[in-house]
C-alpha atoms as a PDB file:
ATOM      1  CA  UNK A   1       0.000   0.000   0.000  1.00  0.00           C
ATOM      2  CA  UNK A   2       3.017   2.214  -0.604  1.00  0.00           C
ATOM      3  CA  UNK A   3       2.091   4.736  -2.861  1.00  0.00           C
ATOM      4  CA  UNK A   4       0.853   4.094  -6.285  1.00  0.00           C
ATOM      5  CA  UNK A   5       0.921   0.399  -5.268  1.00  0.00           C
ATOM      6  CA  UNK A   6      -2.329  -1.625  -4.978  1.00  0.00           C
ATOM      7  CA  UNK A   7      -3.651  -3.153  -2.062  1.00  0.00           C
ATOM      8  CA  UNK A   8      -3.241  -7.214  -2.725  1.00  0.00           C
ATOM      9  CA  UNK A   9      -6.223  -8.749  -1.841  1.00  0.00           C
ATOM     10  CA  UNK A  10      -6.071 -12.543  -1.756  1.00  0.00           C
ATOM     11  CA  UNK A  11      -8.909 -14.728  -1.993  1.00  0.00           C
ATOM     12  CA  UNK A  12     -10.108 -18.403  -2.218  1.00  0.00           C
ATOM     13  CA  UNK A  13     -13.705 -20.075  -2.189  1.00  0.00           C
ATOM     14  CA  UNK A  14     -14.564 -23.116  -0.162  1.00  0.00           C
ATOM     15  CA  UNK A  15     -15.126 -25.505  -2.735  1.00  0.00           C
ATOM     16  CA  UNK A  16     -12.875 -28.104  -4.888  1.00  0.00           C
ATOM     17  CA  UNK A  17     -16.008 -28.035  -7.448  1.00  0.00           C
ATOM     18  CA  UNK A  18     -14.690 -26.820 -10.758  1.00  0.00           C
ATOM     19  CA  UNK A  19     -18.216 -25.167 -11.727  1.00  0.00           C
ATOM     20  CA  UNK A  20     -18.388 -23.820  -8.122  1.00  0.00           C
ATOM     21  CA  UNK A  21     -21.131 -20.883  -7.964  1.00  0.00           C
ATOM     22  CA  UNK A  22     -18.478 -19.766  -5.227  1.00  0.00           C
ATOM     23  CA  UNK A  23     -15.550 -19.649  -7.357  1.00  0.00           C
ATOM     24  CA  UNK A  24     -17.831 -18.122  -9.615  1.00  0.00           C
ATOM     25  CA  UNK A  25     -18.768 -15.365  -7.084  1.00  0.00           C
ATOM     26  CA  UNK A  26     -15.138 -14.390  -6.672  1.00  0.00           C
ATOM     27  CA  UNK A  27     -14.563 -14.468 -10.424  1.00  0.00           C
ATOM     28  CA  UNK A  28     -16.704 -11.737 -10.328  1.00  0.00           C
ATOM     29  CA  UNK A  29     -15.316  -9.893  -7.947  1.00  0.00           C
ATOM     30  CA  UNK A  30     -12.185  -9.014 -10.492  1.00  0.00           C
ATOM     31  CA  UNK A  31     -14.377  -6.653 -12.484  1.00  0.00           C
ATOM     32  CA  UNK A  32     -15.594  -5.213  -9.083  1.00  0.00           C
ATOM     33  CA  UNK A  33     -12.340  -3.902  -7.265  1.00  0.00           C
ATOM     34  CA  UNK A  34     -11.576  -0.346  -6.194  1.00  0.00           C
ATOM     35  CA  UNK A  35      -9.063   1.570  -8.411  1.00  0.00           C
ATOM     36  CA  UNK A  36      -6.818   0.865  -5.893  1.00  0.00           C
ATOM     37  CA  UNK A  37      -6.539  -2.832  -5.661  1.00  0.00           C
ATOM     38  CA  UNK A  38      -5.926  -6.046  -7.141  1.00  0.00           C
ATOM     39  CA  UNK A  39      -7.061  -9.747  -6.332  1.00  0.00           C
ATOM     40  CA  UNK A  40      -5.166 -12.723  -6.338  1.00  0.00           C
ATOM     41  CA  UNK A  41      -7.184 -15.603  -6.292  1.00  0.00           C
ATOM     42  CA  UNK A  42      -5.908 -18.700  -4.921  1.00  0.00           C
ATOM     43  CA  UNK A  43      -7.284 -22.624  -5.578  1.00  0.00           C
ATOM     44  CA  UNK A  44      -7.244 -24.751  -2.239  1.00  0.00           C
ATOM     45  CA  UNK A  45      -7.269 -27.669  -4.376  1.00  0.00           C
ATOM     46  CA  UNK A  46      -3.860 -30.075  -3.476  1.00  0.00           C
ATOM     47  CA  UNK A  47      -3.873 -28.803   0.511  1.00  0.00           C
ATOM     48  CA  UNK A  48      -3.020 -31.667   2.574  1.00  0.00           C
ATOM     49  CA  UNK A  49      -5.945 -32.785   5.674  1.00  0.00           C
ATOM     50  CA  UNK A  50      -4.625 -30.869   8.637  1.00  0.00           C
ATOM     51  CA  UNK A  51      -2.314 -32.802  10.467  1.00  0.00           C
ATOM     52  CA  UNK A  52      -1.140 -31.677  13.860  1.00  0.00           C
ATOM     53  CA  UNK A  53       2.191 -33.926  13.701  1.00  0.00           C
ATOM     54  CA  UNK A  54       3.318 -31.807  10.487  1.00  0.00           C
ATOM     55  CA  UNK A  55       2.968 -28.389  12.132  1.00  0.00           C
ATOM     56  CA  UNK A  56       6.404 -27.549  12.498  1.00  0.00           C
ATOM     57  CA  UNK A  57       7.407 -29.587   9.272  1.00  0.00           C
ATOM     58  CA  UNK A  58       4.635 -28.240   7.267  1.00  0.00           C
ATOM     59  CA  UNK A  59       4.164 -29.519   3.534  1.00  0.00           C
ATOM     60  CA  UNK A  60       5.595 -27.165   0.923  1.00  0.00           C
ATOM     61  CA  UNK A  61       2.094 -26.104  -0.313  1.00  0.00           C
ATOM     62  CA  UNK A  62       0.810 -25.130   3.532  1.00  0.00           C
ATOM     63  CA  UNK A  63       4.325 -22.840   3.330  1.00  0.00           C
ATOM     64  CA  UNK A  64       2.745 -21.375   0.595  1.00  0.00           C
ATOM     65  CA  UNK A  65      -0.192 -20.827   0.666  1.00  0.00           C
ATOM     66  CA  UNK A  66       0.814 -19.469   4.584  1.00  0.00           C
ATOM     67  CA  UNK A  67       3.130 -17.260   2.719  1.00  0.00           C
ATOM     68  CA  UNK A  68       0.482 -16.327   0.290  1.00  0.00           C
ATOM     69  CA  UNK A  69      -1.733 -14.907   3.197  1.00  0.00           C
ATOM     70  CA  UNK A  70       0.893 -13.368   4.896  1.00  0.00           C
ATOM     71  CA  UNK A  71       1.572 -11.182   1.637  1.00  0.00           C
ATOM     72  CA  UNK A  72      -2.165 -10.123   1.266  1.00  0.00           C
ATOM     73  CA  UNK A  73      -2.972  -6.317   2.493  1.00  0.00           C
ATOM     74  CA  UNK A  74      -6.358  -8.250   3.041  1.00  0.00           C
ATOM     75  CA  UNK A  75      -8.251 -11.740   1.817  1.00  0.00           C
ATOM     76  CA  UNK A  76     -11.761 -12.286   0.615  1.00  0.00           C
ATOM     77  CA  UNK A  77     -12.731 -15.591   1.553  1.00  0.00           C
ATOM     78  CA  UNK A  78     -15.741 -17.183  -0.537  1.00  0.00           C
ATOM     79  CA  UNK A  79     -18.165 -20.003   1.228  1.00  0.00           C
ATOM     80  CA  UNK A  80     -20.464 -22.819   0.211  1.00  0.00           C
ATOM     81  CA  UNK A  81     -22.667 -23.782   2.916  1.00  0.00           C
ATOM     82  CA  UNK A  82     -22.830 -27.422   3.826  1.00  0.00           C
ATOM     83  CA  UNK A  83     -25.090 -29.167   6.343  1.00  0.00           C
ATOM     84  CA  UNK A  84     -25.546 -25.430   7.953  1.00  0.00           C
ATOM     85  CA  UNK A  85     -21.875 -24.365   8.220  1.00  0.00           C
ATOM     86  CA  UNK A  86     -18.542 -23.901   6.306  1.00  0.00           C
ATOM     87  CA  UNK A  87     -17.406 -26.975   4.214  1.00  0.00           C
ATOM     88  CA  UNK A  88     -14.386 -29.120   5.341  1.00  0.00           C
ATOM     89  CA  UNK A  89     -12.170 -27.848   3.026  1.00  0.00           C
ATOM     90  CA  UNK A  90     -12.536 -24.207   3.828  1.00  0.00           C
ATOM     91  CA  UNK A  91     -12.150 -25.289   7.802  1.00  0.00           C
ATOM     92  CA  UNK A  92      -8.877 -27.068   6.535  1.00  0.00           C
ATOM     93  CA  UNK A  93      -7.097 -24.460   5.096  1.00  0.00           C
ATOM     94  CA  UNK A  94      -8.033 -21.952   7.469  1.00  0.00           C
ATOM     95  CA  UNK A  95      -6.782 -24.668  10.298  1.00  0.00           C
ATOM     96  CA  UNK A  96      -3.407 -24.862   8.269  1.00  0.00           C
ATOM     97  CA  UNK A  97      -3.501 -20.975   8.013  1.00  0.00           C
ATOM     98  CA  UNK A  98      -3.812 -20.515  11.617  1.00  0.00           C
ATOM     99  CA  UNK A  99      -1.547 -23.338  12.999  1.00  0.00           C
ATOM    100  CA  UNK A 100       1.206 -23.691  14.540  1.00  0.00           C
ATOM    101  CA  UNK A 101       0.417 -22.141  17.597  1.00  0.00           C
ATOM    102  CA  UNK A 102       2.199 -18.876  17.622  1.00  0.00           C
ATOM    103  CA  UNK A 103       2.108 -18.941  13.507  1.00  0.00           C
ATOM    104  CA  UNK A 104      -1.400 -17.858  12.947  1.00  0.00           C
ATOM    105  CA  UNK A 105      -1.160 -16.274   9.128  1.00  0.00           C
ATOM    106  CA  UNK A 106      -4.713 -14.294   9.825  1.00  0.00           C
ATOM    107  CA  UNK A 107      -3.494 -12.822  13.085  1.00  0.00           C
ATOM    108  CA  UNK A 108      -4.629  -9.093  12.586  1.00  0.00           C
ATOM    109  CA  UNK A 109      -5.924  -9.708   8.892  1.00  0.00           C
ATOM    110  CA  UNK A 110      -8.687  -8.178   7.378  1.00  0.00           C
ATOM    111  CA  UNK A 111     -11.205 -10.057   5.515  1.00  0.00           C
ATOM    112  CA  UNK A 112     -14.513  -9.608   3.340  1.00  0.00           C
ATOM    113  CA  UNK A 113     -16.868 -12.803   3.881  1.00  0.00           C
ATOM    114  CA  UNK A 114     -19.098 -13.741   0.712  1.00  0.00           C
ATOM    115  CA  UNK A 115     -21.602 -16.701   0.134  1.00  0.00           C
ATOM    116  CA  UNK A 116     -23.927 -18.311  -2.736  1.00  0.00           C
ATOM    117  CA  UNK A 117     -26.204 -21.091  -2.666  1.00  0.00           C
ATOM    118  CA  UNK A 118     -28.590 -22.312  -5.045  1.00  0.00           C
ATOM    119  CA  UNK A 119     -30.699 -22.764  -1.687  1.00  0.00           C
ATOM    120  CA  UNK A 120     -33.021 -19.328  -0.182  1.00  0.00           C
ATOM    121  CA  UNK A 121     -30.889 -18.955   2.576  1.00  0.00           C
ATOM    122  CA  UNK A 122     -27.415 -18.271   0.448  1.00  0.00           C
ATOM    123  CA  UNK A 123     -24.796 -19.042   2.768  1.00  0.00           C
ATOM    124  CA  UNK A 124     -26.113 -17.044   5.197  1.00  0.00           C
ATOM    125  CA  UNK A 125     -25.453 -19.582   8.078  1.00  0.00           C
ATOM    126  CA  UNK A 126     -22.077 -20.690   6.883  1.00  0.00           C
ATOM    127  CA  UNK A 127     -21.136 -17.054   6.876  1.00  0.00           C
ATOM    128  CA  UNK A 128     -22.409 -17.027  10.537  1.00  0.00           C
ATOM    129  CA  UNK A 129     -20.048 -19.923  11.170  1.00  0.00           C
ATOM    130  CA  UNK A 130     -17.113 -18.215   9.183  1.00  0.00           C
ATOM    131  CA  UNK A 131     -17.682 -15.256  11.362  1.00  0.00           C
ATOM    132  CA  UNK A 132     -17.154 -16.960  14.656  1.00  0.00           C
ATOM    133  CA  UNK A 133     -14.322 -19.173  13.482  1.00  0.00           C
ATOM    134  CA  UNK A 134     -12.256 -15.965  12.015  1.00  0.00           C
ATOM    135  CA  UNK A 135     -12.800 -13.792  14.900  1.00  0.00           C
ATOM    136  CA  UNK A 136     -11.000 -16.800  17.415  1.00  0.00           C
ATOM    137  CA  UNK A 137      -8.359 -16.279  14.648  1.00  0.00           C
ATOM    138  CA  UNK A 138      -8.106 -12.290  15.529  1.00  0.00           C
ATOM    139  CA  UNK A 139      -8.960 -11.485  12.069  1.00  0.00           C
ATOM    140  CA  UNK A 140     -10.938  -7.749  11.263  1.00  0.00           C
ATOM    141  CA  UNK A 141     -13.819  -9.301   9.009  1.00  0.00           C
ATOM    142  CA  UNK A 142     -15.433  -6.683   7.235  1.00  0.00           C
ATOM    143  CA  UNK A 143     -19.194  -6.397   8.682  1.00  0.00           C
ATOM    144  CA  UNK A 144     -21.181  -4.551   6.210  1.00  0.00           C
ATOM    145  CA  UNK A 145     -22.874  -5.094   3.819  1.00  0.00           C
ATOM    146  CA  UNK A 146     -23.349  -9.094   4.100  1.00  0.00           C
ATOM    147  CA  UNK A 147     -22.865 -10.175   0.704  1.00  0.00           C
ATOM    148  CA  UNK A 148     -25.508 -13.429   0.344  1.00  0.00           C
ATOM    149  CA  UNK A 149     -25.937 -15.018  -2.579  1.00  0.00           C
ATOM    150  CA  UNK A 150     -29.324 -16.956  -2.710  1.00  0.00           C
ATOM    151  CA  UNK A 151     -30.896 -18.819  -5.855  1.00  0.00           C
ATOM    152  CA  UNK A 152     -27.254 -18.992  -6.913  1.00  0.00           C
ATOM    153  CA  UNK A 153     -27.945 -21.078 -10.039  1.00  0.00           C
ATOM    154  CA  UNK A 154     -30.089 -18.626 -11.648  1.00  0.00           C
ATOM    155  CA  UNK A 155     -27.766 -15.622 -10.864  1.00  0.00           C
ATOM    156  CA  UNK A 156     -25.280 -16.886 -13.117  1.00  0.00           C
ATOM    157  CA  UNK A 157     -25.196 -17.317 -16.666  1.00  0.00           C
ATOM    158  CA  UNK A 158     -23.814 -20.581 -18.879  1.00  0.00           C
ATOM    159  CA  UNK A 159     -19.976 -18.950 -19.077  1.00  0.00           C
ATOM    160  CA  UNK A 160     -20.549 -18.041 -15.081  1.00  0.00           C
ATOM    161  CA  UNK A 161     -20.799 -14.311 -15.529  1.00  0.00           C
ATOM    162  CA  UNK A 162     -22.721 -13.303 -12.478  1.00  0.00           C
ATOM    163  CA  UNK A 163     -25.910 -11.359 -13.710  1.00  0.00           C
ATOM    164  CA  UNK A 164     -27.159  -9.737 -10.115  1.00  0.00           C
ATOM    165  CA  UNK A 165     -26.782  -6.064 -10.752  1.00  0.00           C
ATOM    166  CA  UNK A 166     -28.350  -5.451  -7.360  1.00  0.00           C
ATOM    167  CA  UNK A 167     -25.690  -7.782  -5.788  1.00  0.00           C
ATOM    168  CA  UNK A 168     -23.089  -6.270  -7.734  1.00  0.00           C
ATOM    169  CA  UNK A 169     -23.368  -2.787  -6.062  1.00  0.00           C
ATOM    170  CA  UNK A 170     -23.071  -5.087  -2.578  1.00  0.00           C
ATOM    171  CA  UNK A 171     -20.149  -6.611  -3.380  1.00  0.00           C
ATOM    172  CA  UNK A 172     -18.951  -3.226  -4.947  1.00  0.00           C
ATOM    173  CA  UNK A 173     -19.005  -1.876  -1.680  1.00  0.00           C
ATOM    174  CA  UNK A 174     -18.308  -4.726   0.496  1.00  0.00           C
ATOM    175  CA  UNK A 175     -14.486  -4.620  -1.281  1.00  0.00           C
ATOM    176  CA  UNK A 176     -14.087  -0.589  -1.106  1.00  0.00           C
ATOM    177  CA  UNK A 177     -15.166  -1.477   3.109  1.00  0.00           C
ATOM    178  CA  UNK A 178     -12.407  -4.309   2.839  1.00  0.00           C
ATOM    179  CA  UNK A 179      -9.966  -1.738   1.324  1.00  0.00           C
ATOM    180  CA  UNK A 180     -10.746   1.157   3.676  1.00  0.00           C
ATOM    181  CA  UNK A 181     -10.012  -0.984   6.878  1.00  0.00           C
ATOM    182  CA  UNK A 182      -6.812  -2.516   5.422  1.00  0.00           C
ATOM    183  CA  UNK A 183      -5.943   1.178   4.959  1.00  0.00           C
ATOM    184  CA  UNK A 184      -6.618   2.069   8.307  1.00  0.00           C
ATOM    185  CA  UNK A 185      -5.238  -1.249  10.068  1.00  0.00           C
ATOM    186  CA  UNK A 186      -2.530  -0.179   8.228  1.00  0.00           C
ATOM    187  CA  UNK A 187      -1.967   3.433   9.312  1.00  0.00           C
ATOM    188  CA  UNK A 188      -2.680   2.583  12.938  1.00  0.00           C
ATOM    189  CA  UNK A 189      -0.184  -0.210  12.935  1.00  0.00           C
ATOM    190  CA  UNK A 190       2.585   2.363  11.173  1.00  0.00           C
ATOM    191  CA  UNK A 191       1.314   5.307  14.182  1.00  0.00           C
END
């Protein structure tokens, strides 16, 4: 955020499912950035189960993708909702994110929480569970406005170009809130 440089955003959706209305969702969000930002958006396909014996000799990919975090001004973290709650391999990474103790990559983060579903409720409980799980992690998630993606598989069309205009603006301004308090966590830190 020196300067002329843009804030890195990094981001990853919850699902391994290549046709994933979630990775759709942050697809979208490329077109949607500030001026001021860019997104790099990561796949959390190939991350090992979380194994508490490899902590402190992680696999090179858990390095990574630590590292990868670690570089980000801020993420933007995109969720399925399964049986009510985050899916297992969203819990996974964050797990290897946050682990050892002592090593937690999200420590002081920011993050912007989005959801679809092809369901009514759109996430909206598994963003409820994200919540809780990322605030144990001291991470600033951004609270307003909750971006919920219901009815996902009509929002979308056959080359997954998201079509909700209304959610657009939402998402618009959930990533210029994302950028404002990565700014500001920023300054403070520097004061």
């Amino acid at each position: 955020m020196d300067g002329d440089k843009p804030l890195l955003i990094v981001g990853f959706a919850g699902s391994l499912r290549k046709a994933s209305y979630n990775k759709m969702l942050l697809n979208s969000a490329l077109e949607l950035l500030p001026k001021n930002a860019k997104l790099e958006i990561l796949d959390l396909n190939g991350l090992p189960l979380f194994n508490q014996d490899l902590e402190f000799d992680m696999p090179e990919i858990v390095k990574w993708f630590k590292g990868k975090i670690r570089e980000a001004d801020a993420l933007l973290i995109v969720t399925p909702e399964y049986n009510s709650s985050i899916p297992g391999v969203l819990k996974n990474a964050l797990d290897w994110a946050s682990r050892p103790y002592g090593d937690n990559s999200l420590d002081g983060k920011p993050v912007a929480i989005m959801s679809a579903s092809p369901g009514m409720l759109g996430g909206a409980r598994a963003q409820t569970n994200l919540r809780q799980i990322l605030s144990s992690l001291n991470a600033y998630v951004v609270n307003k406005p909750e971006v919920i993606v219901n009815f996902a598989n009509e929002k979308f069309d056959a080359d997954g170009n998201f079509r909700d205009e209304r959610a657009k603006v939402y998402i618009r301004q959930l990533l210029e809130n994302l950028v404002k308090l990565a700014e500001a966590l920023t300054a403070n830190a520097k004061s």
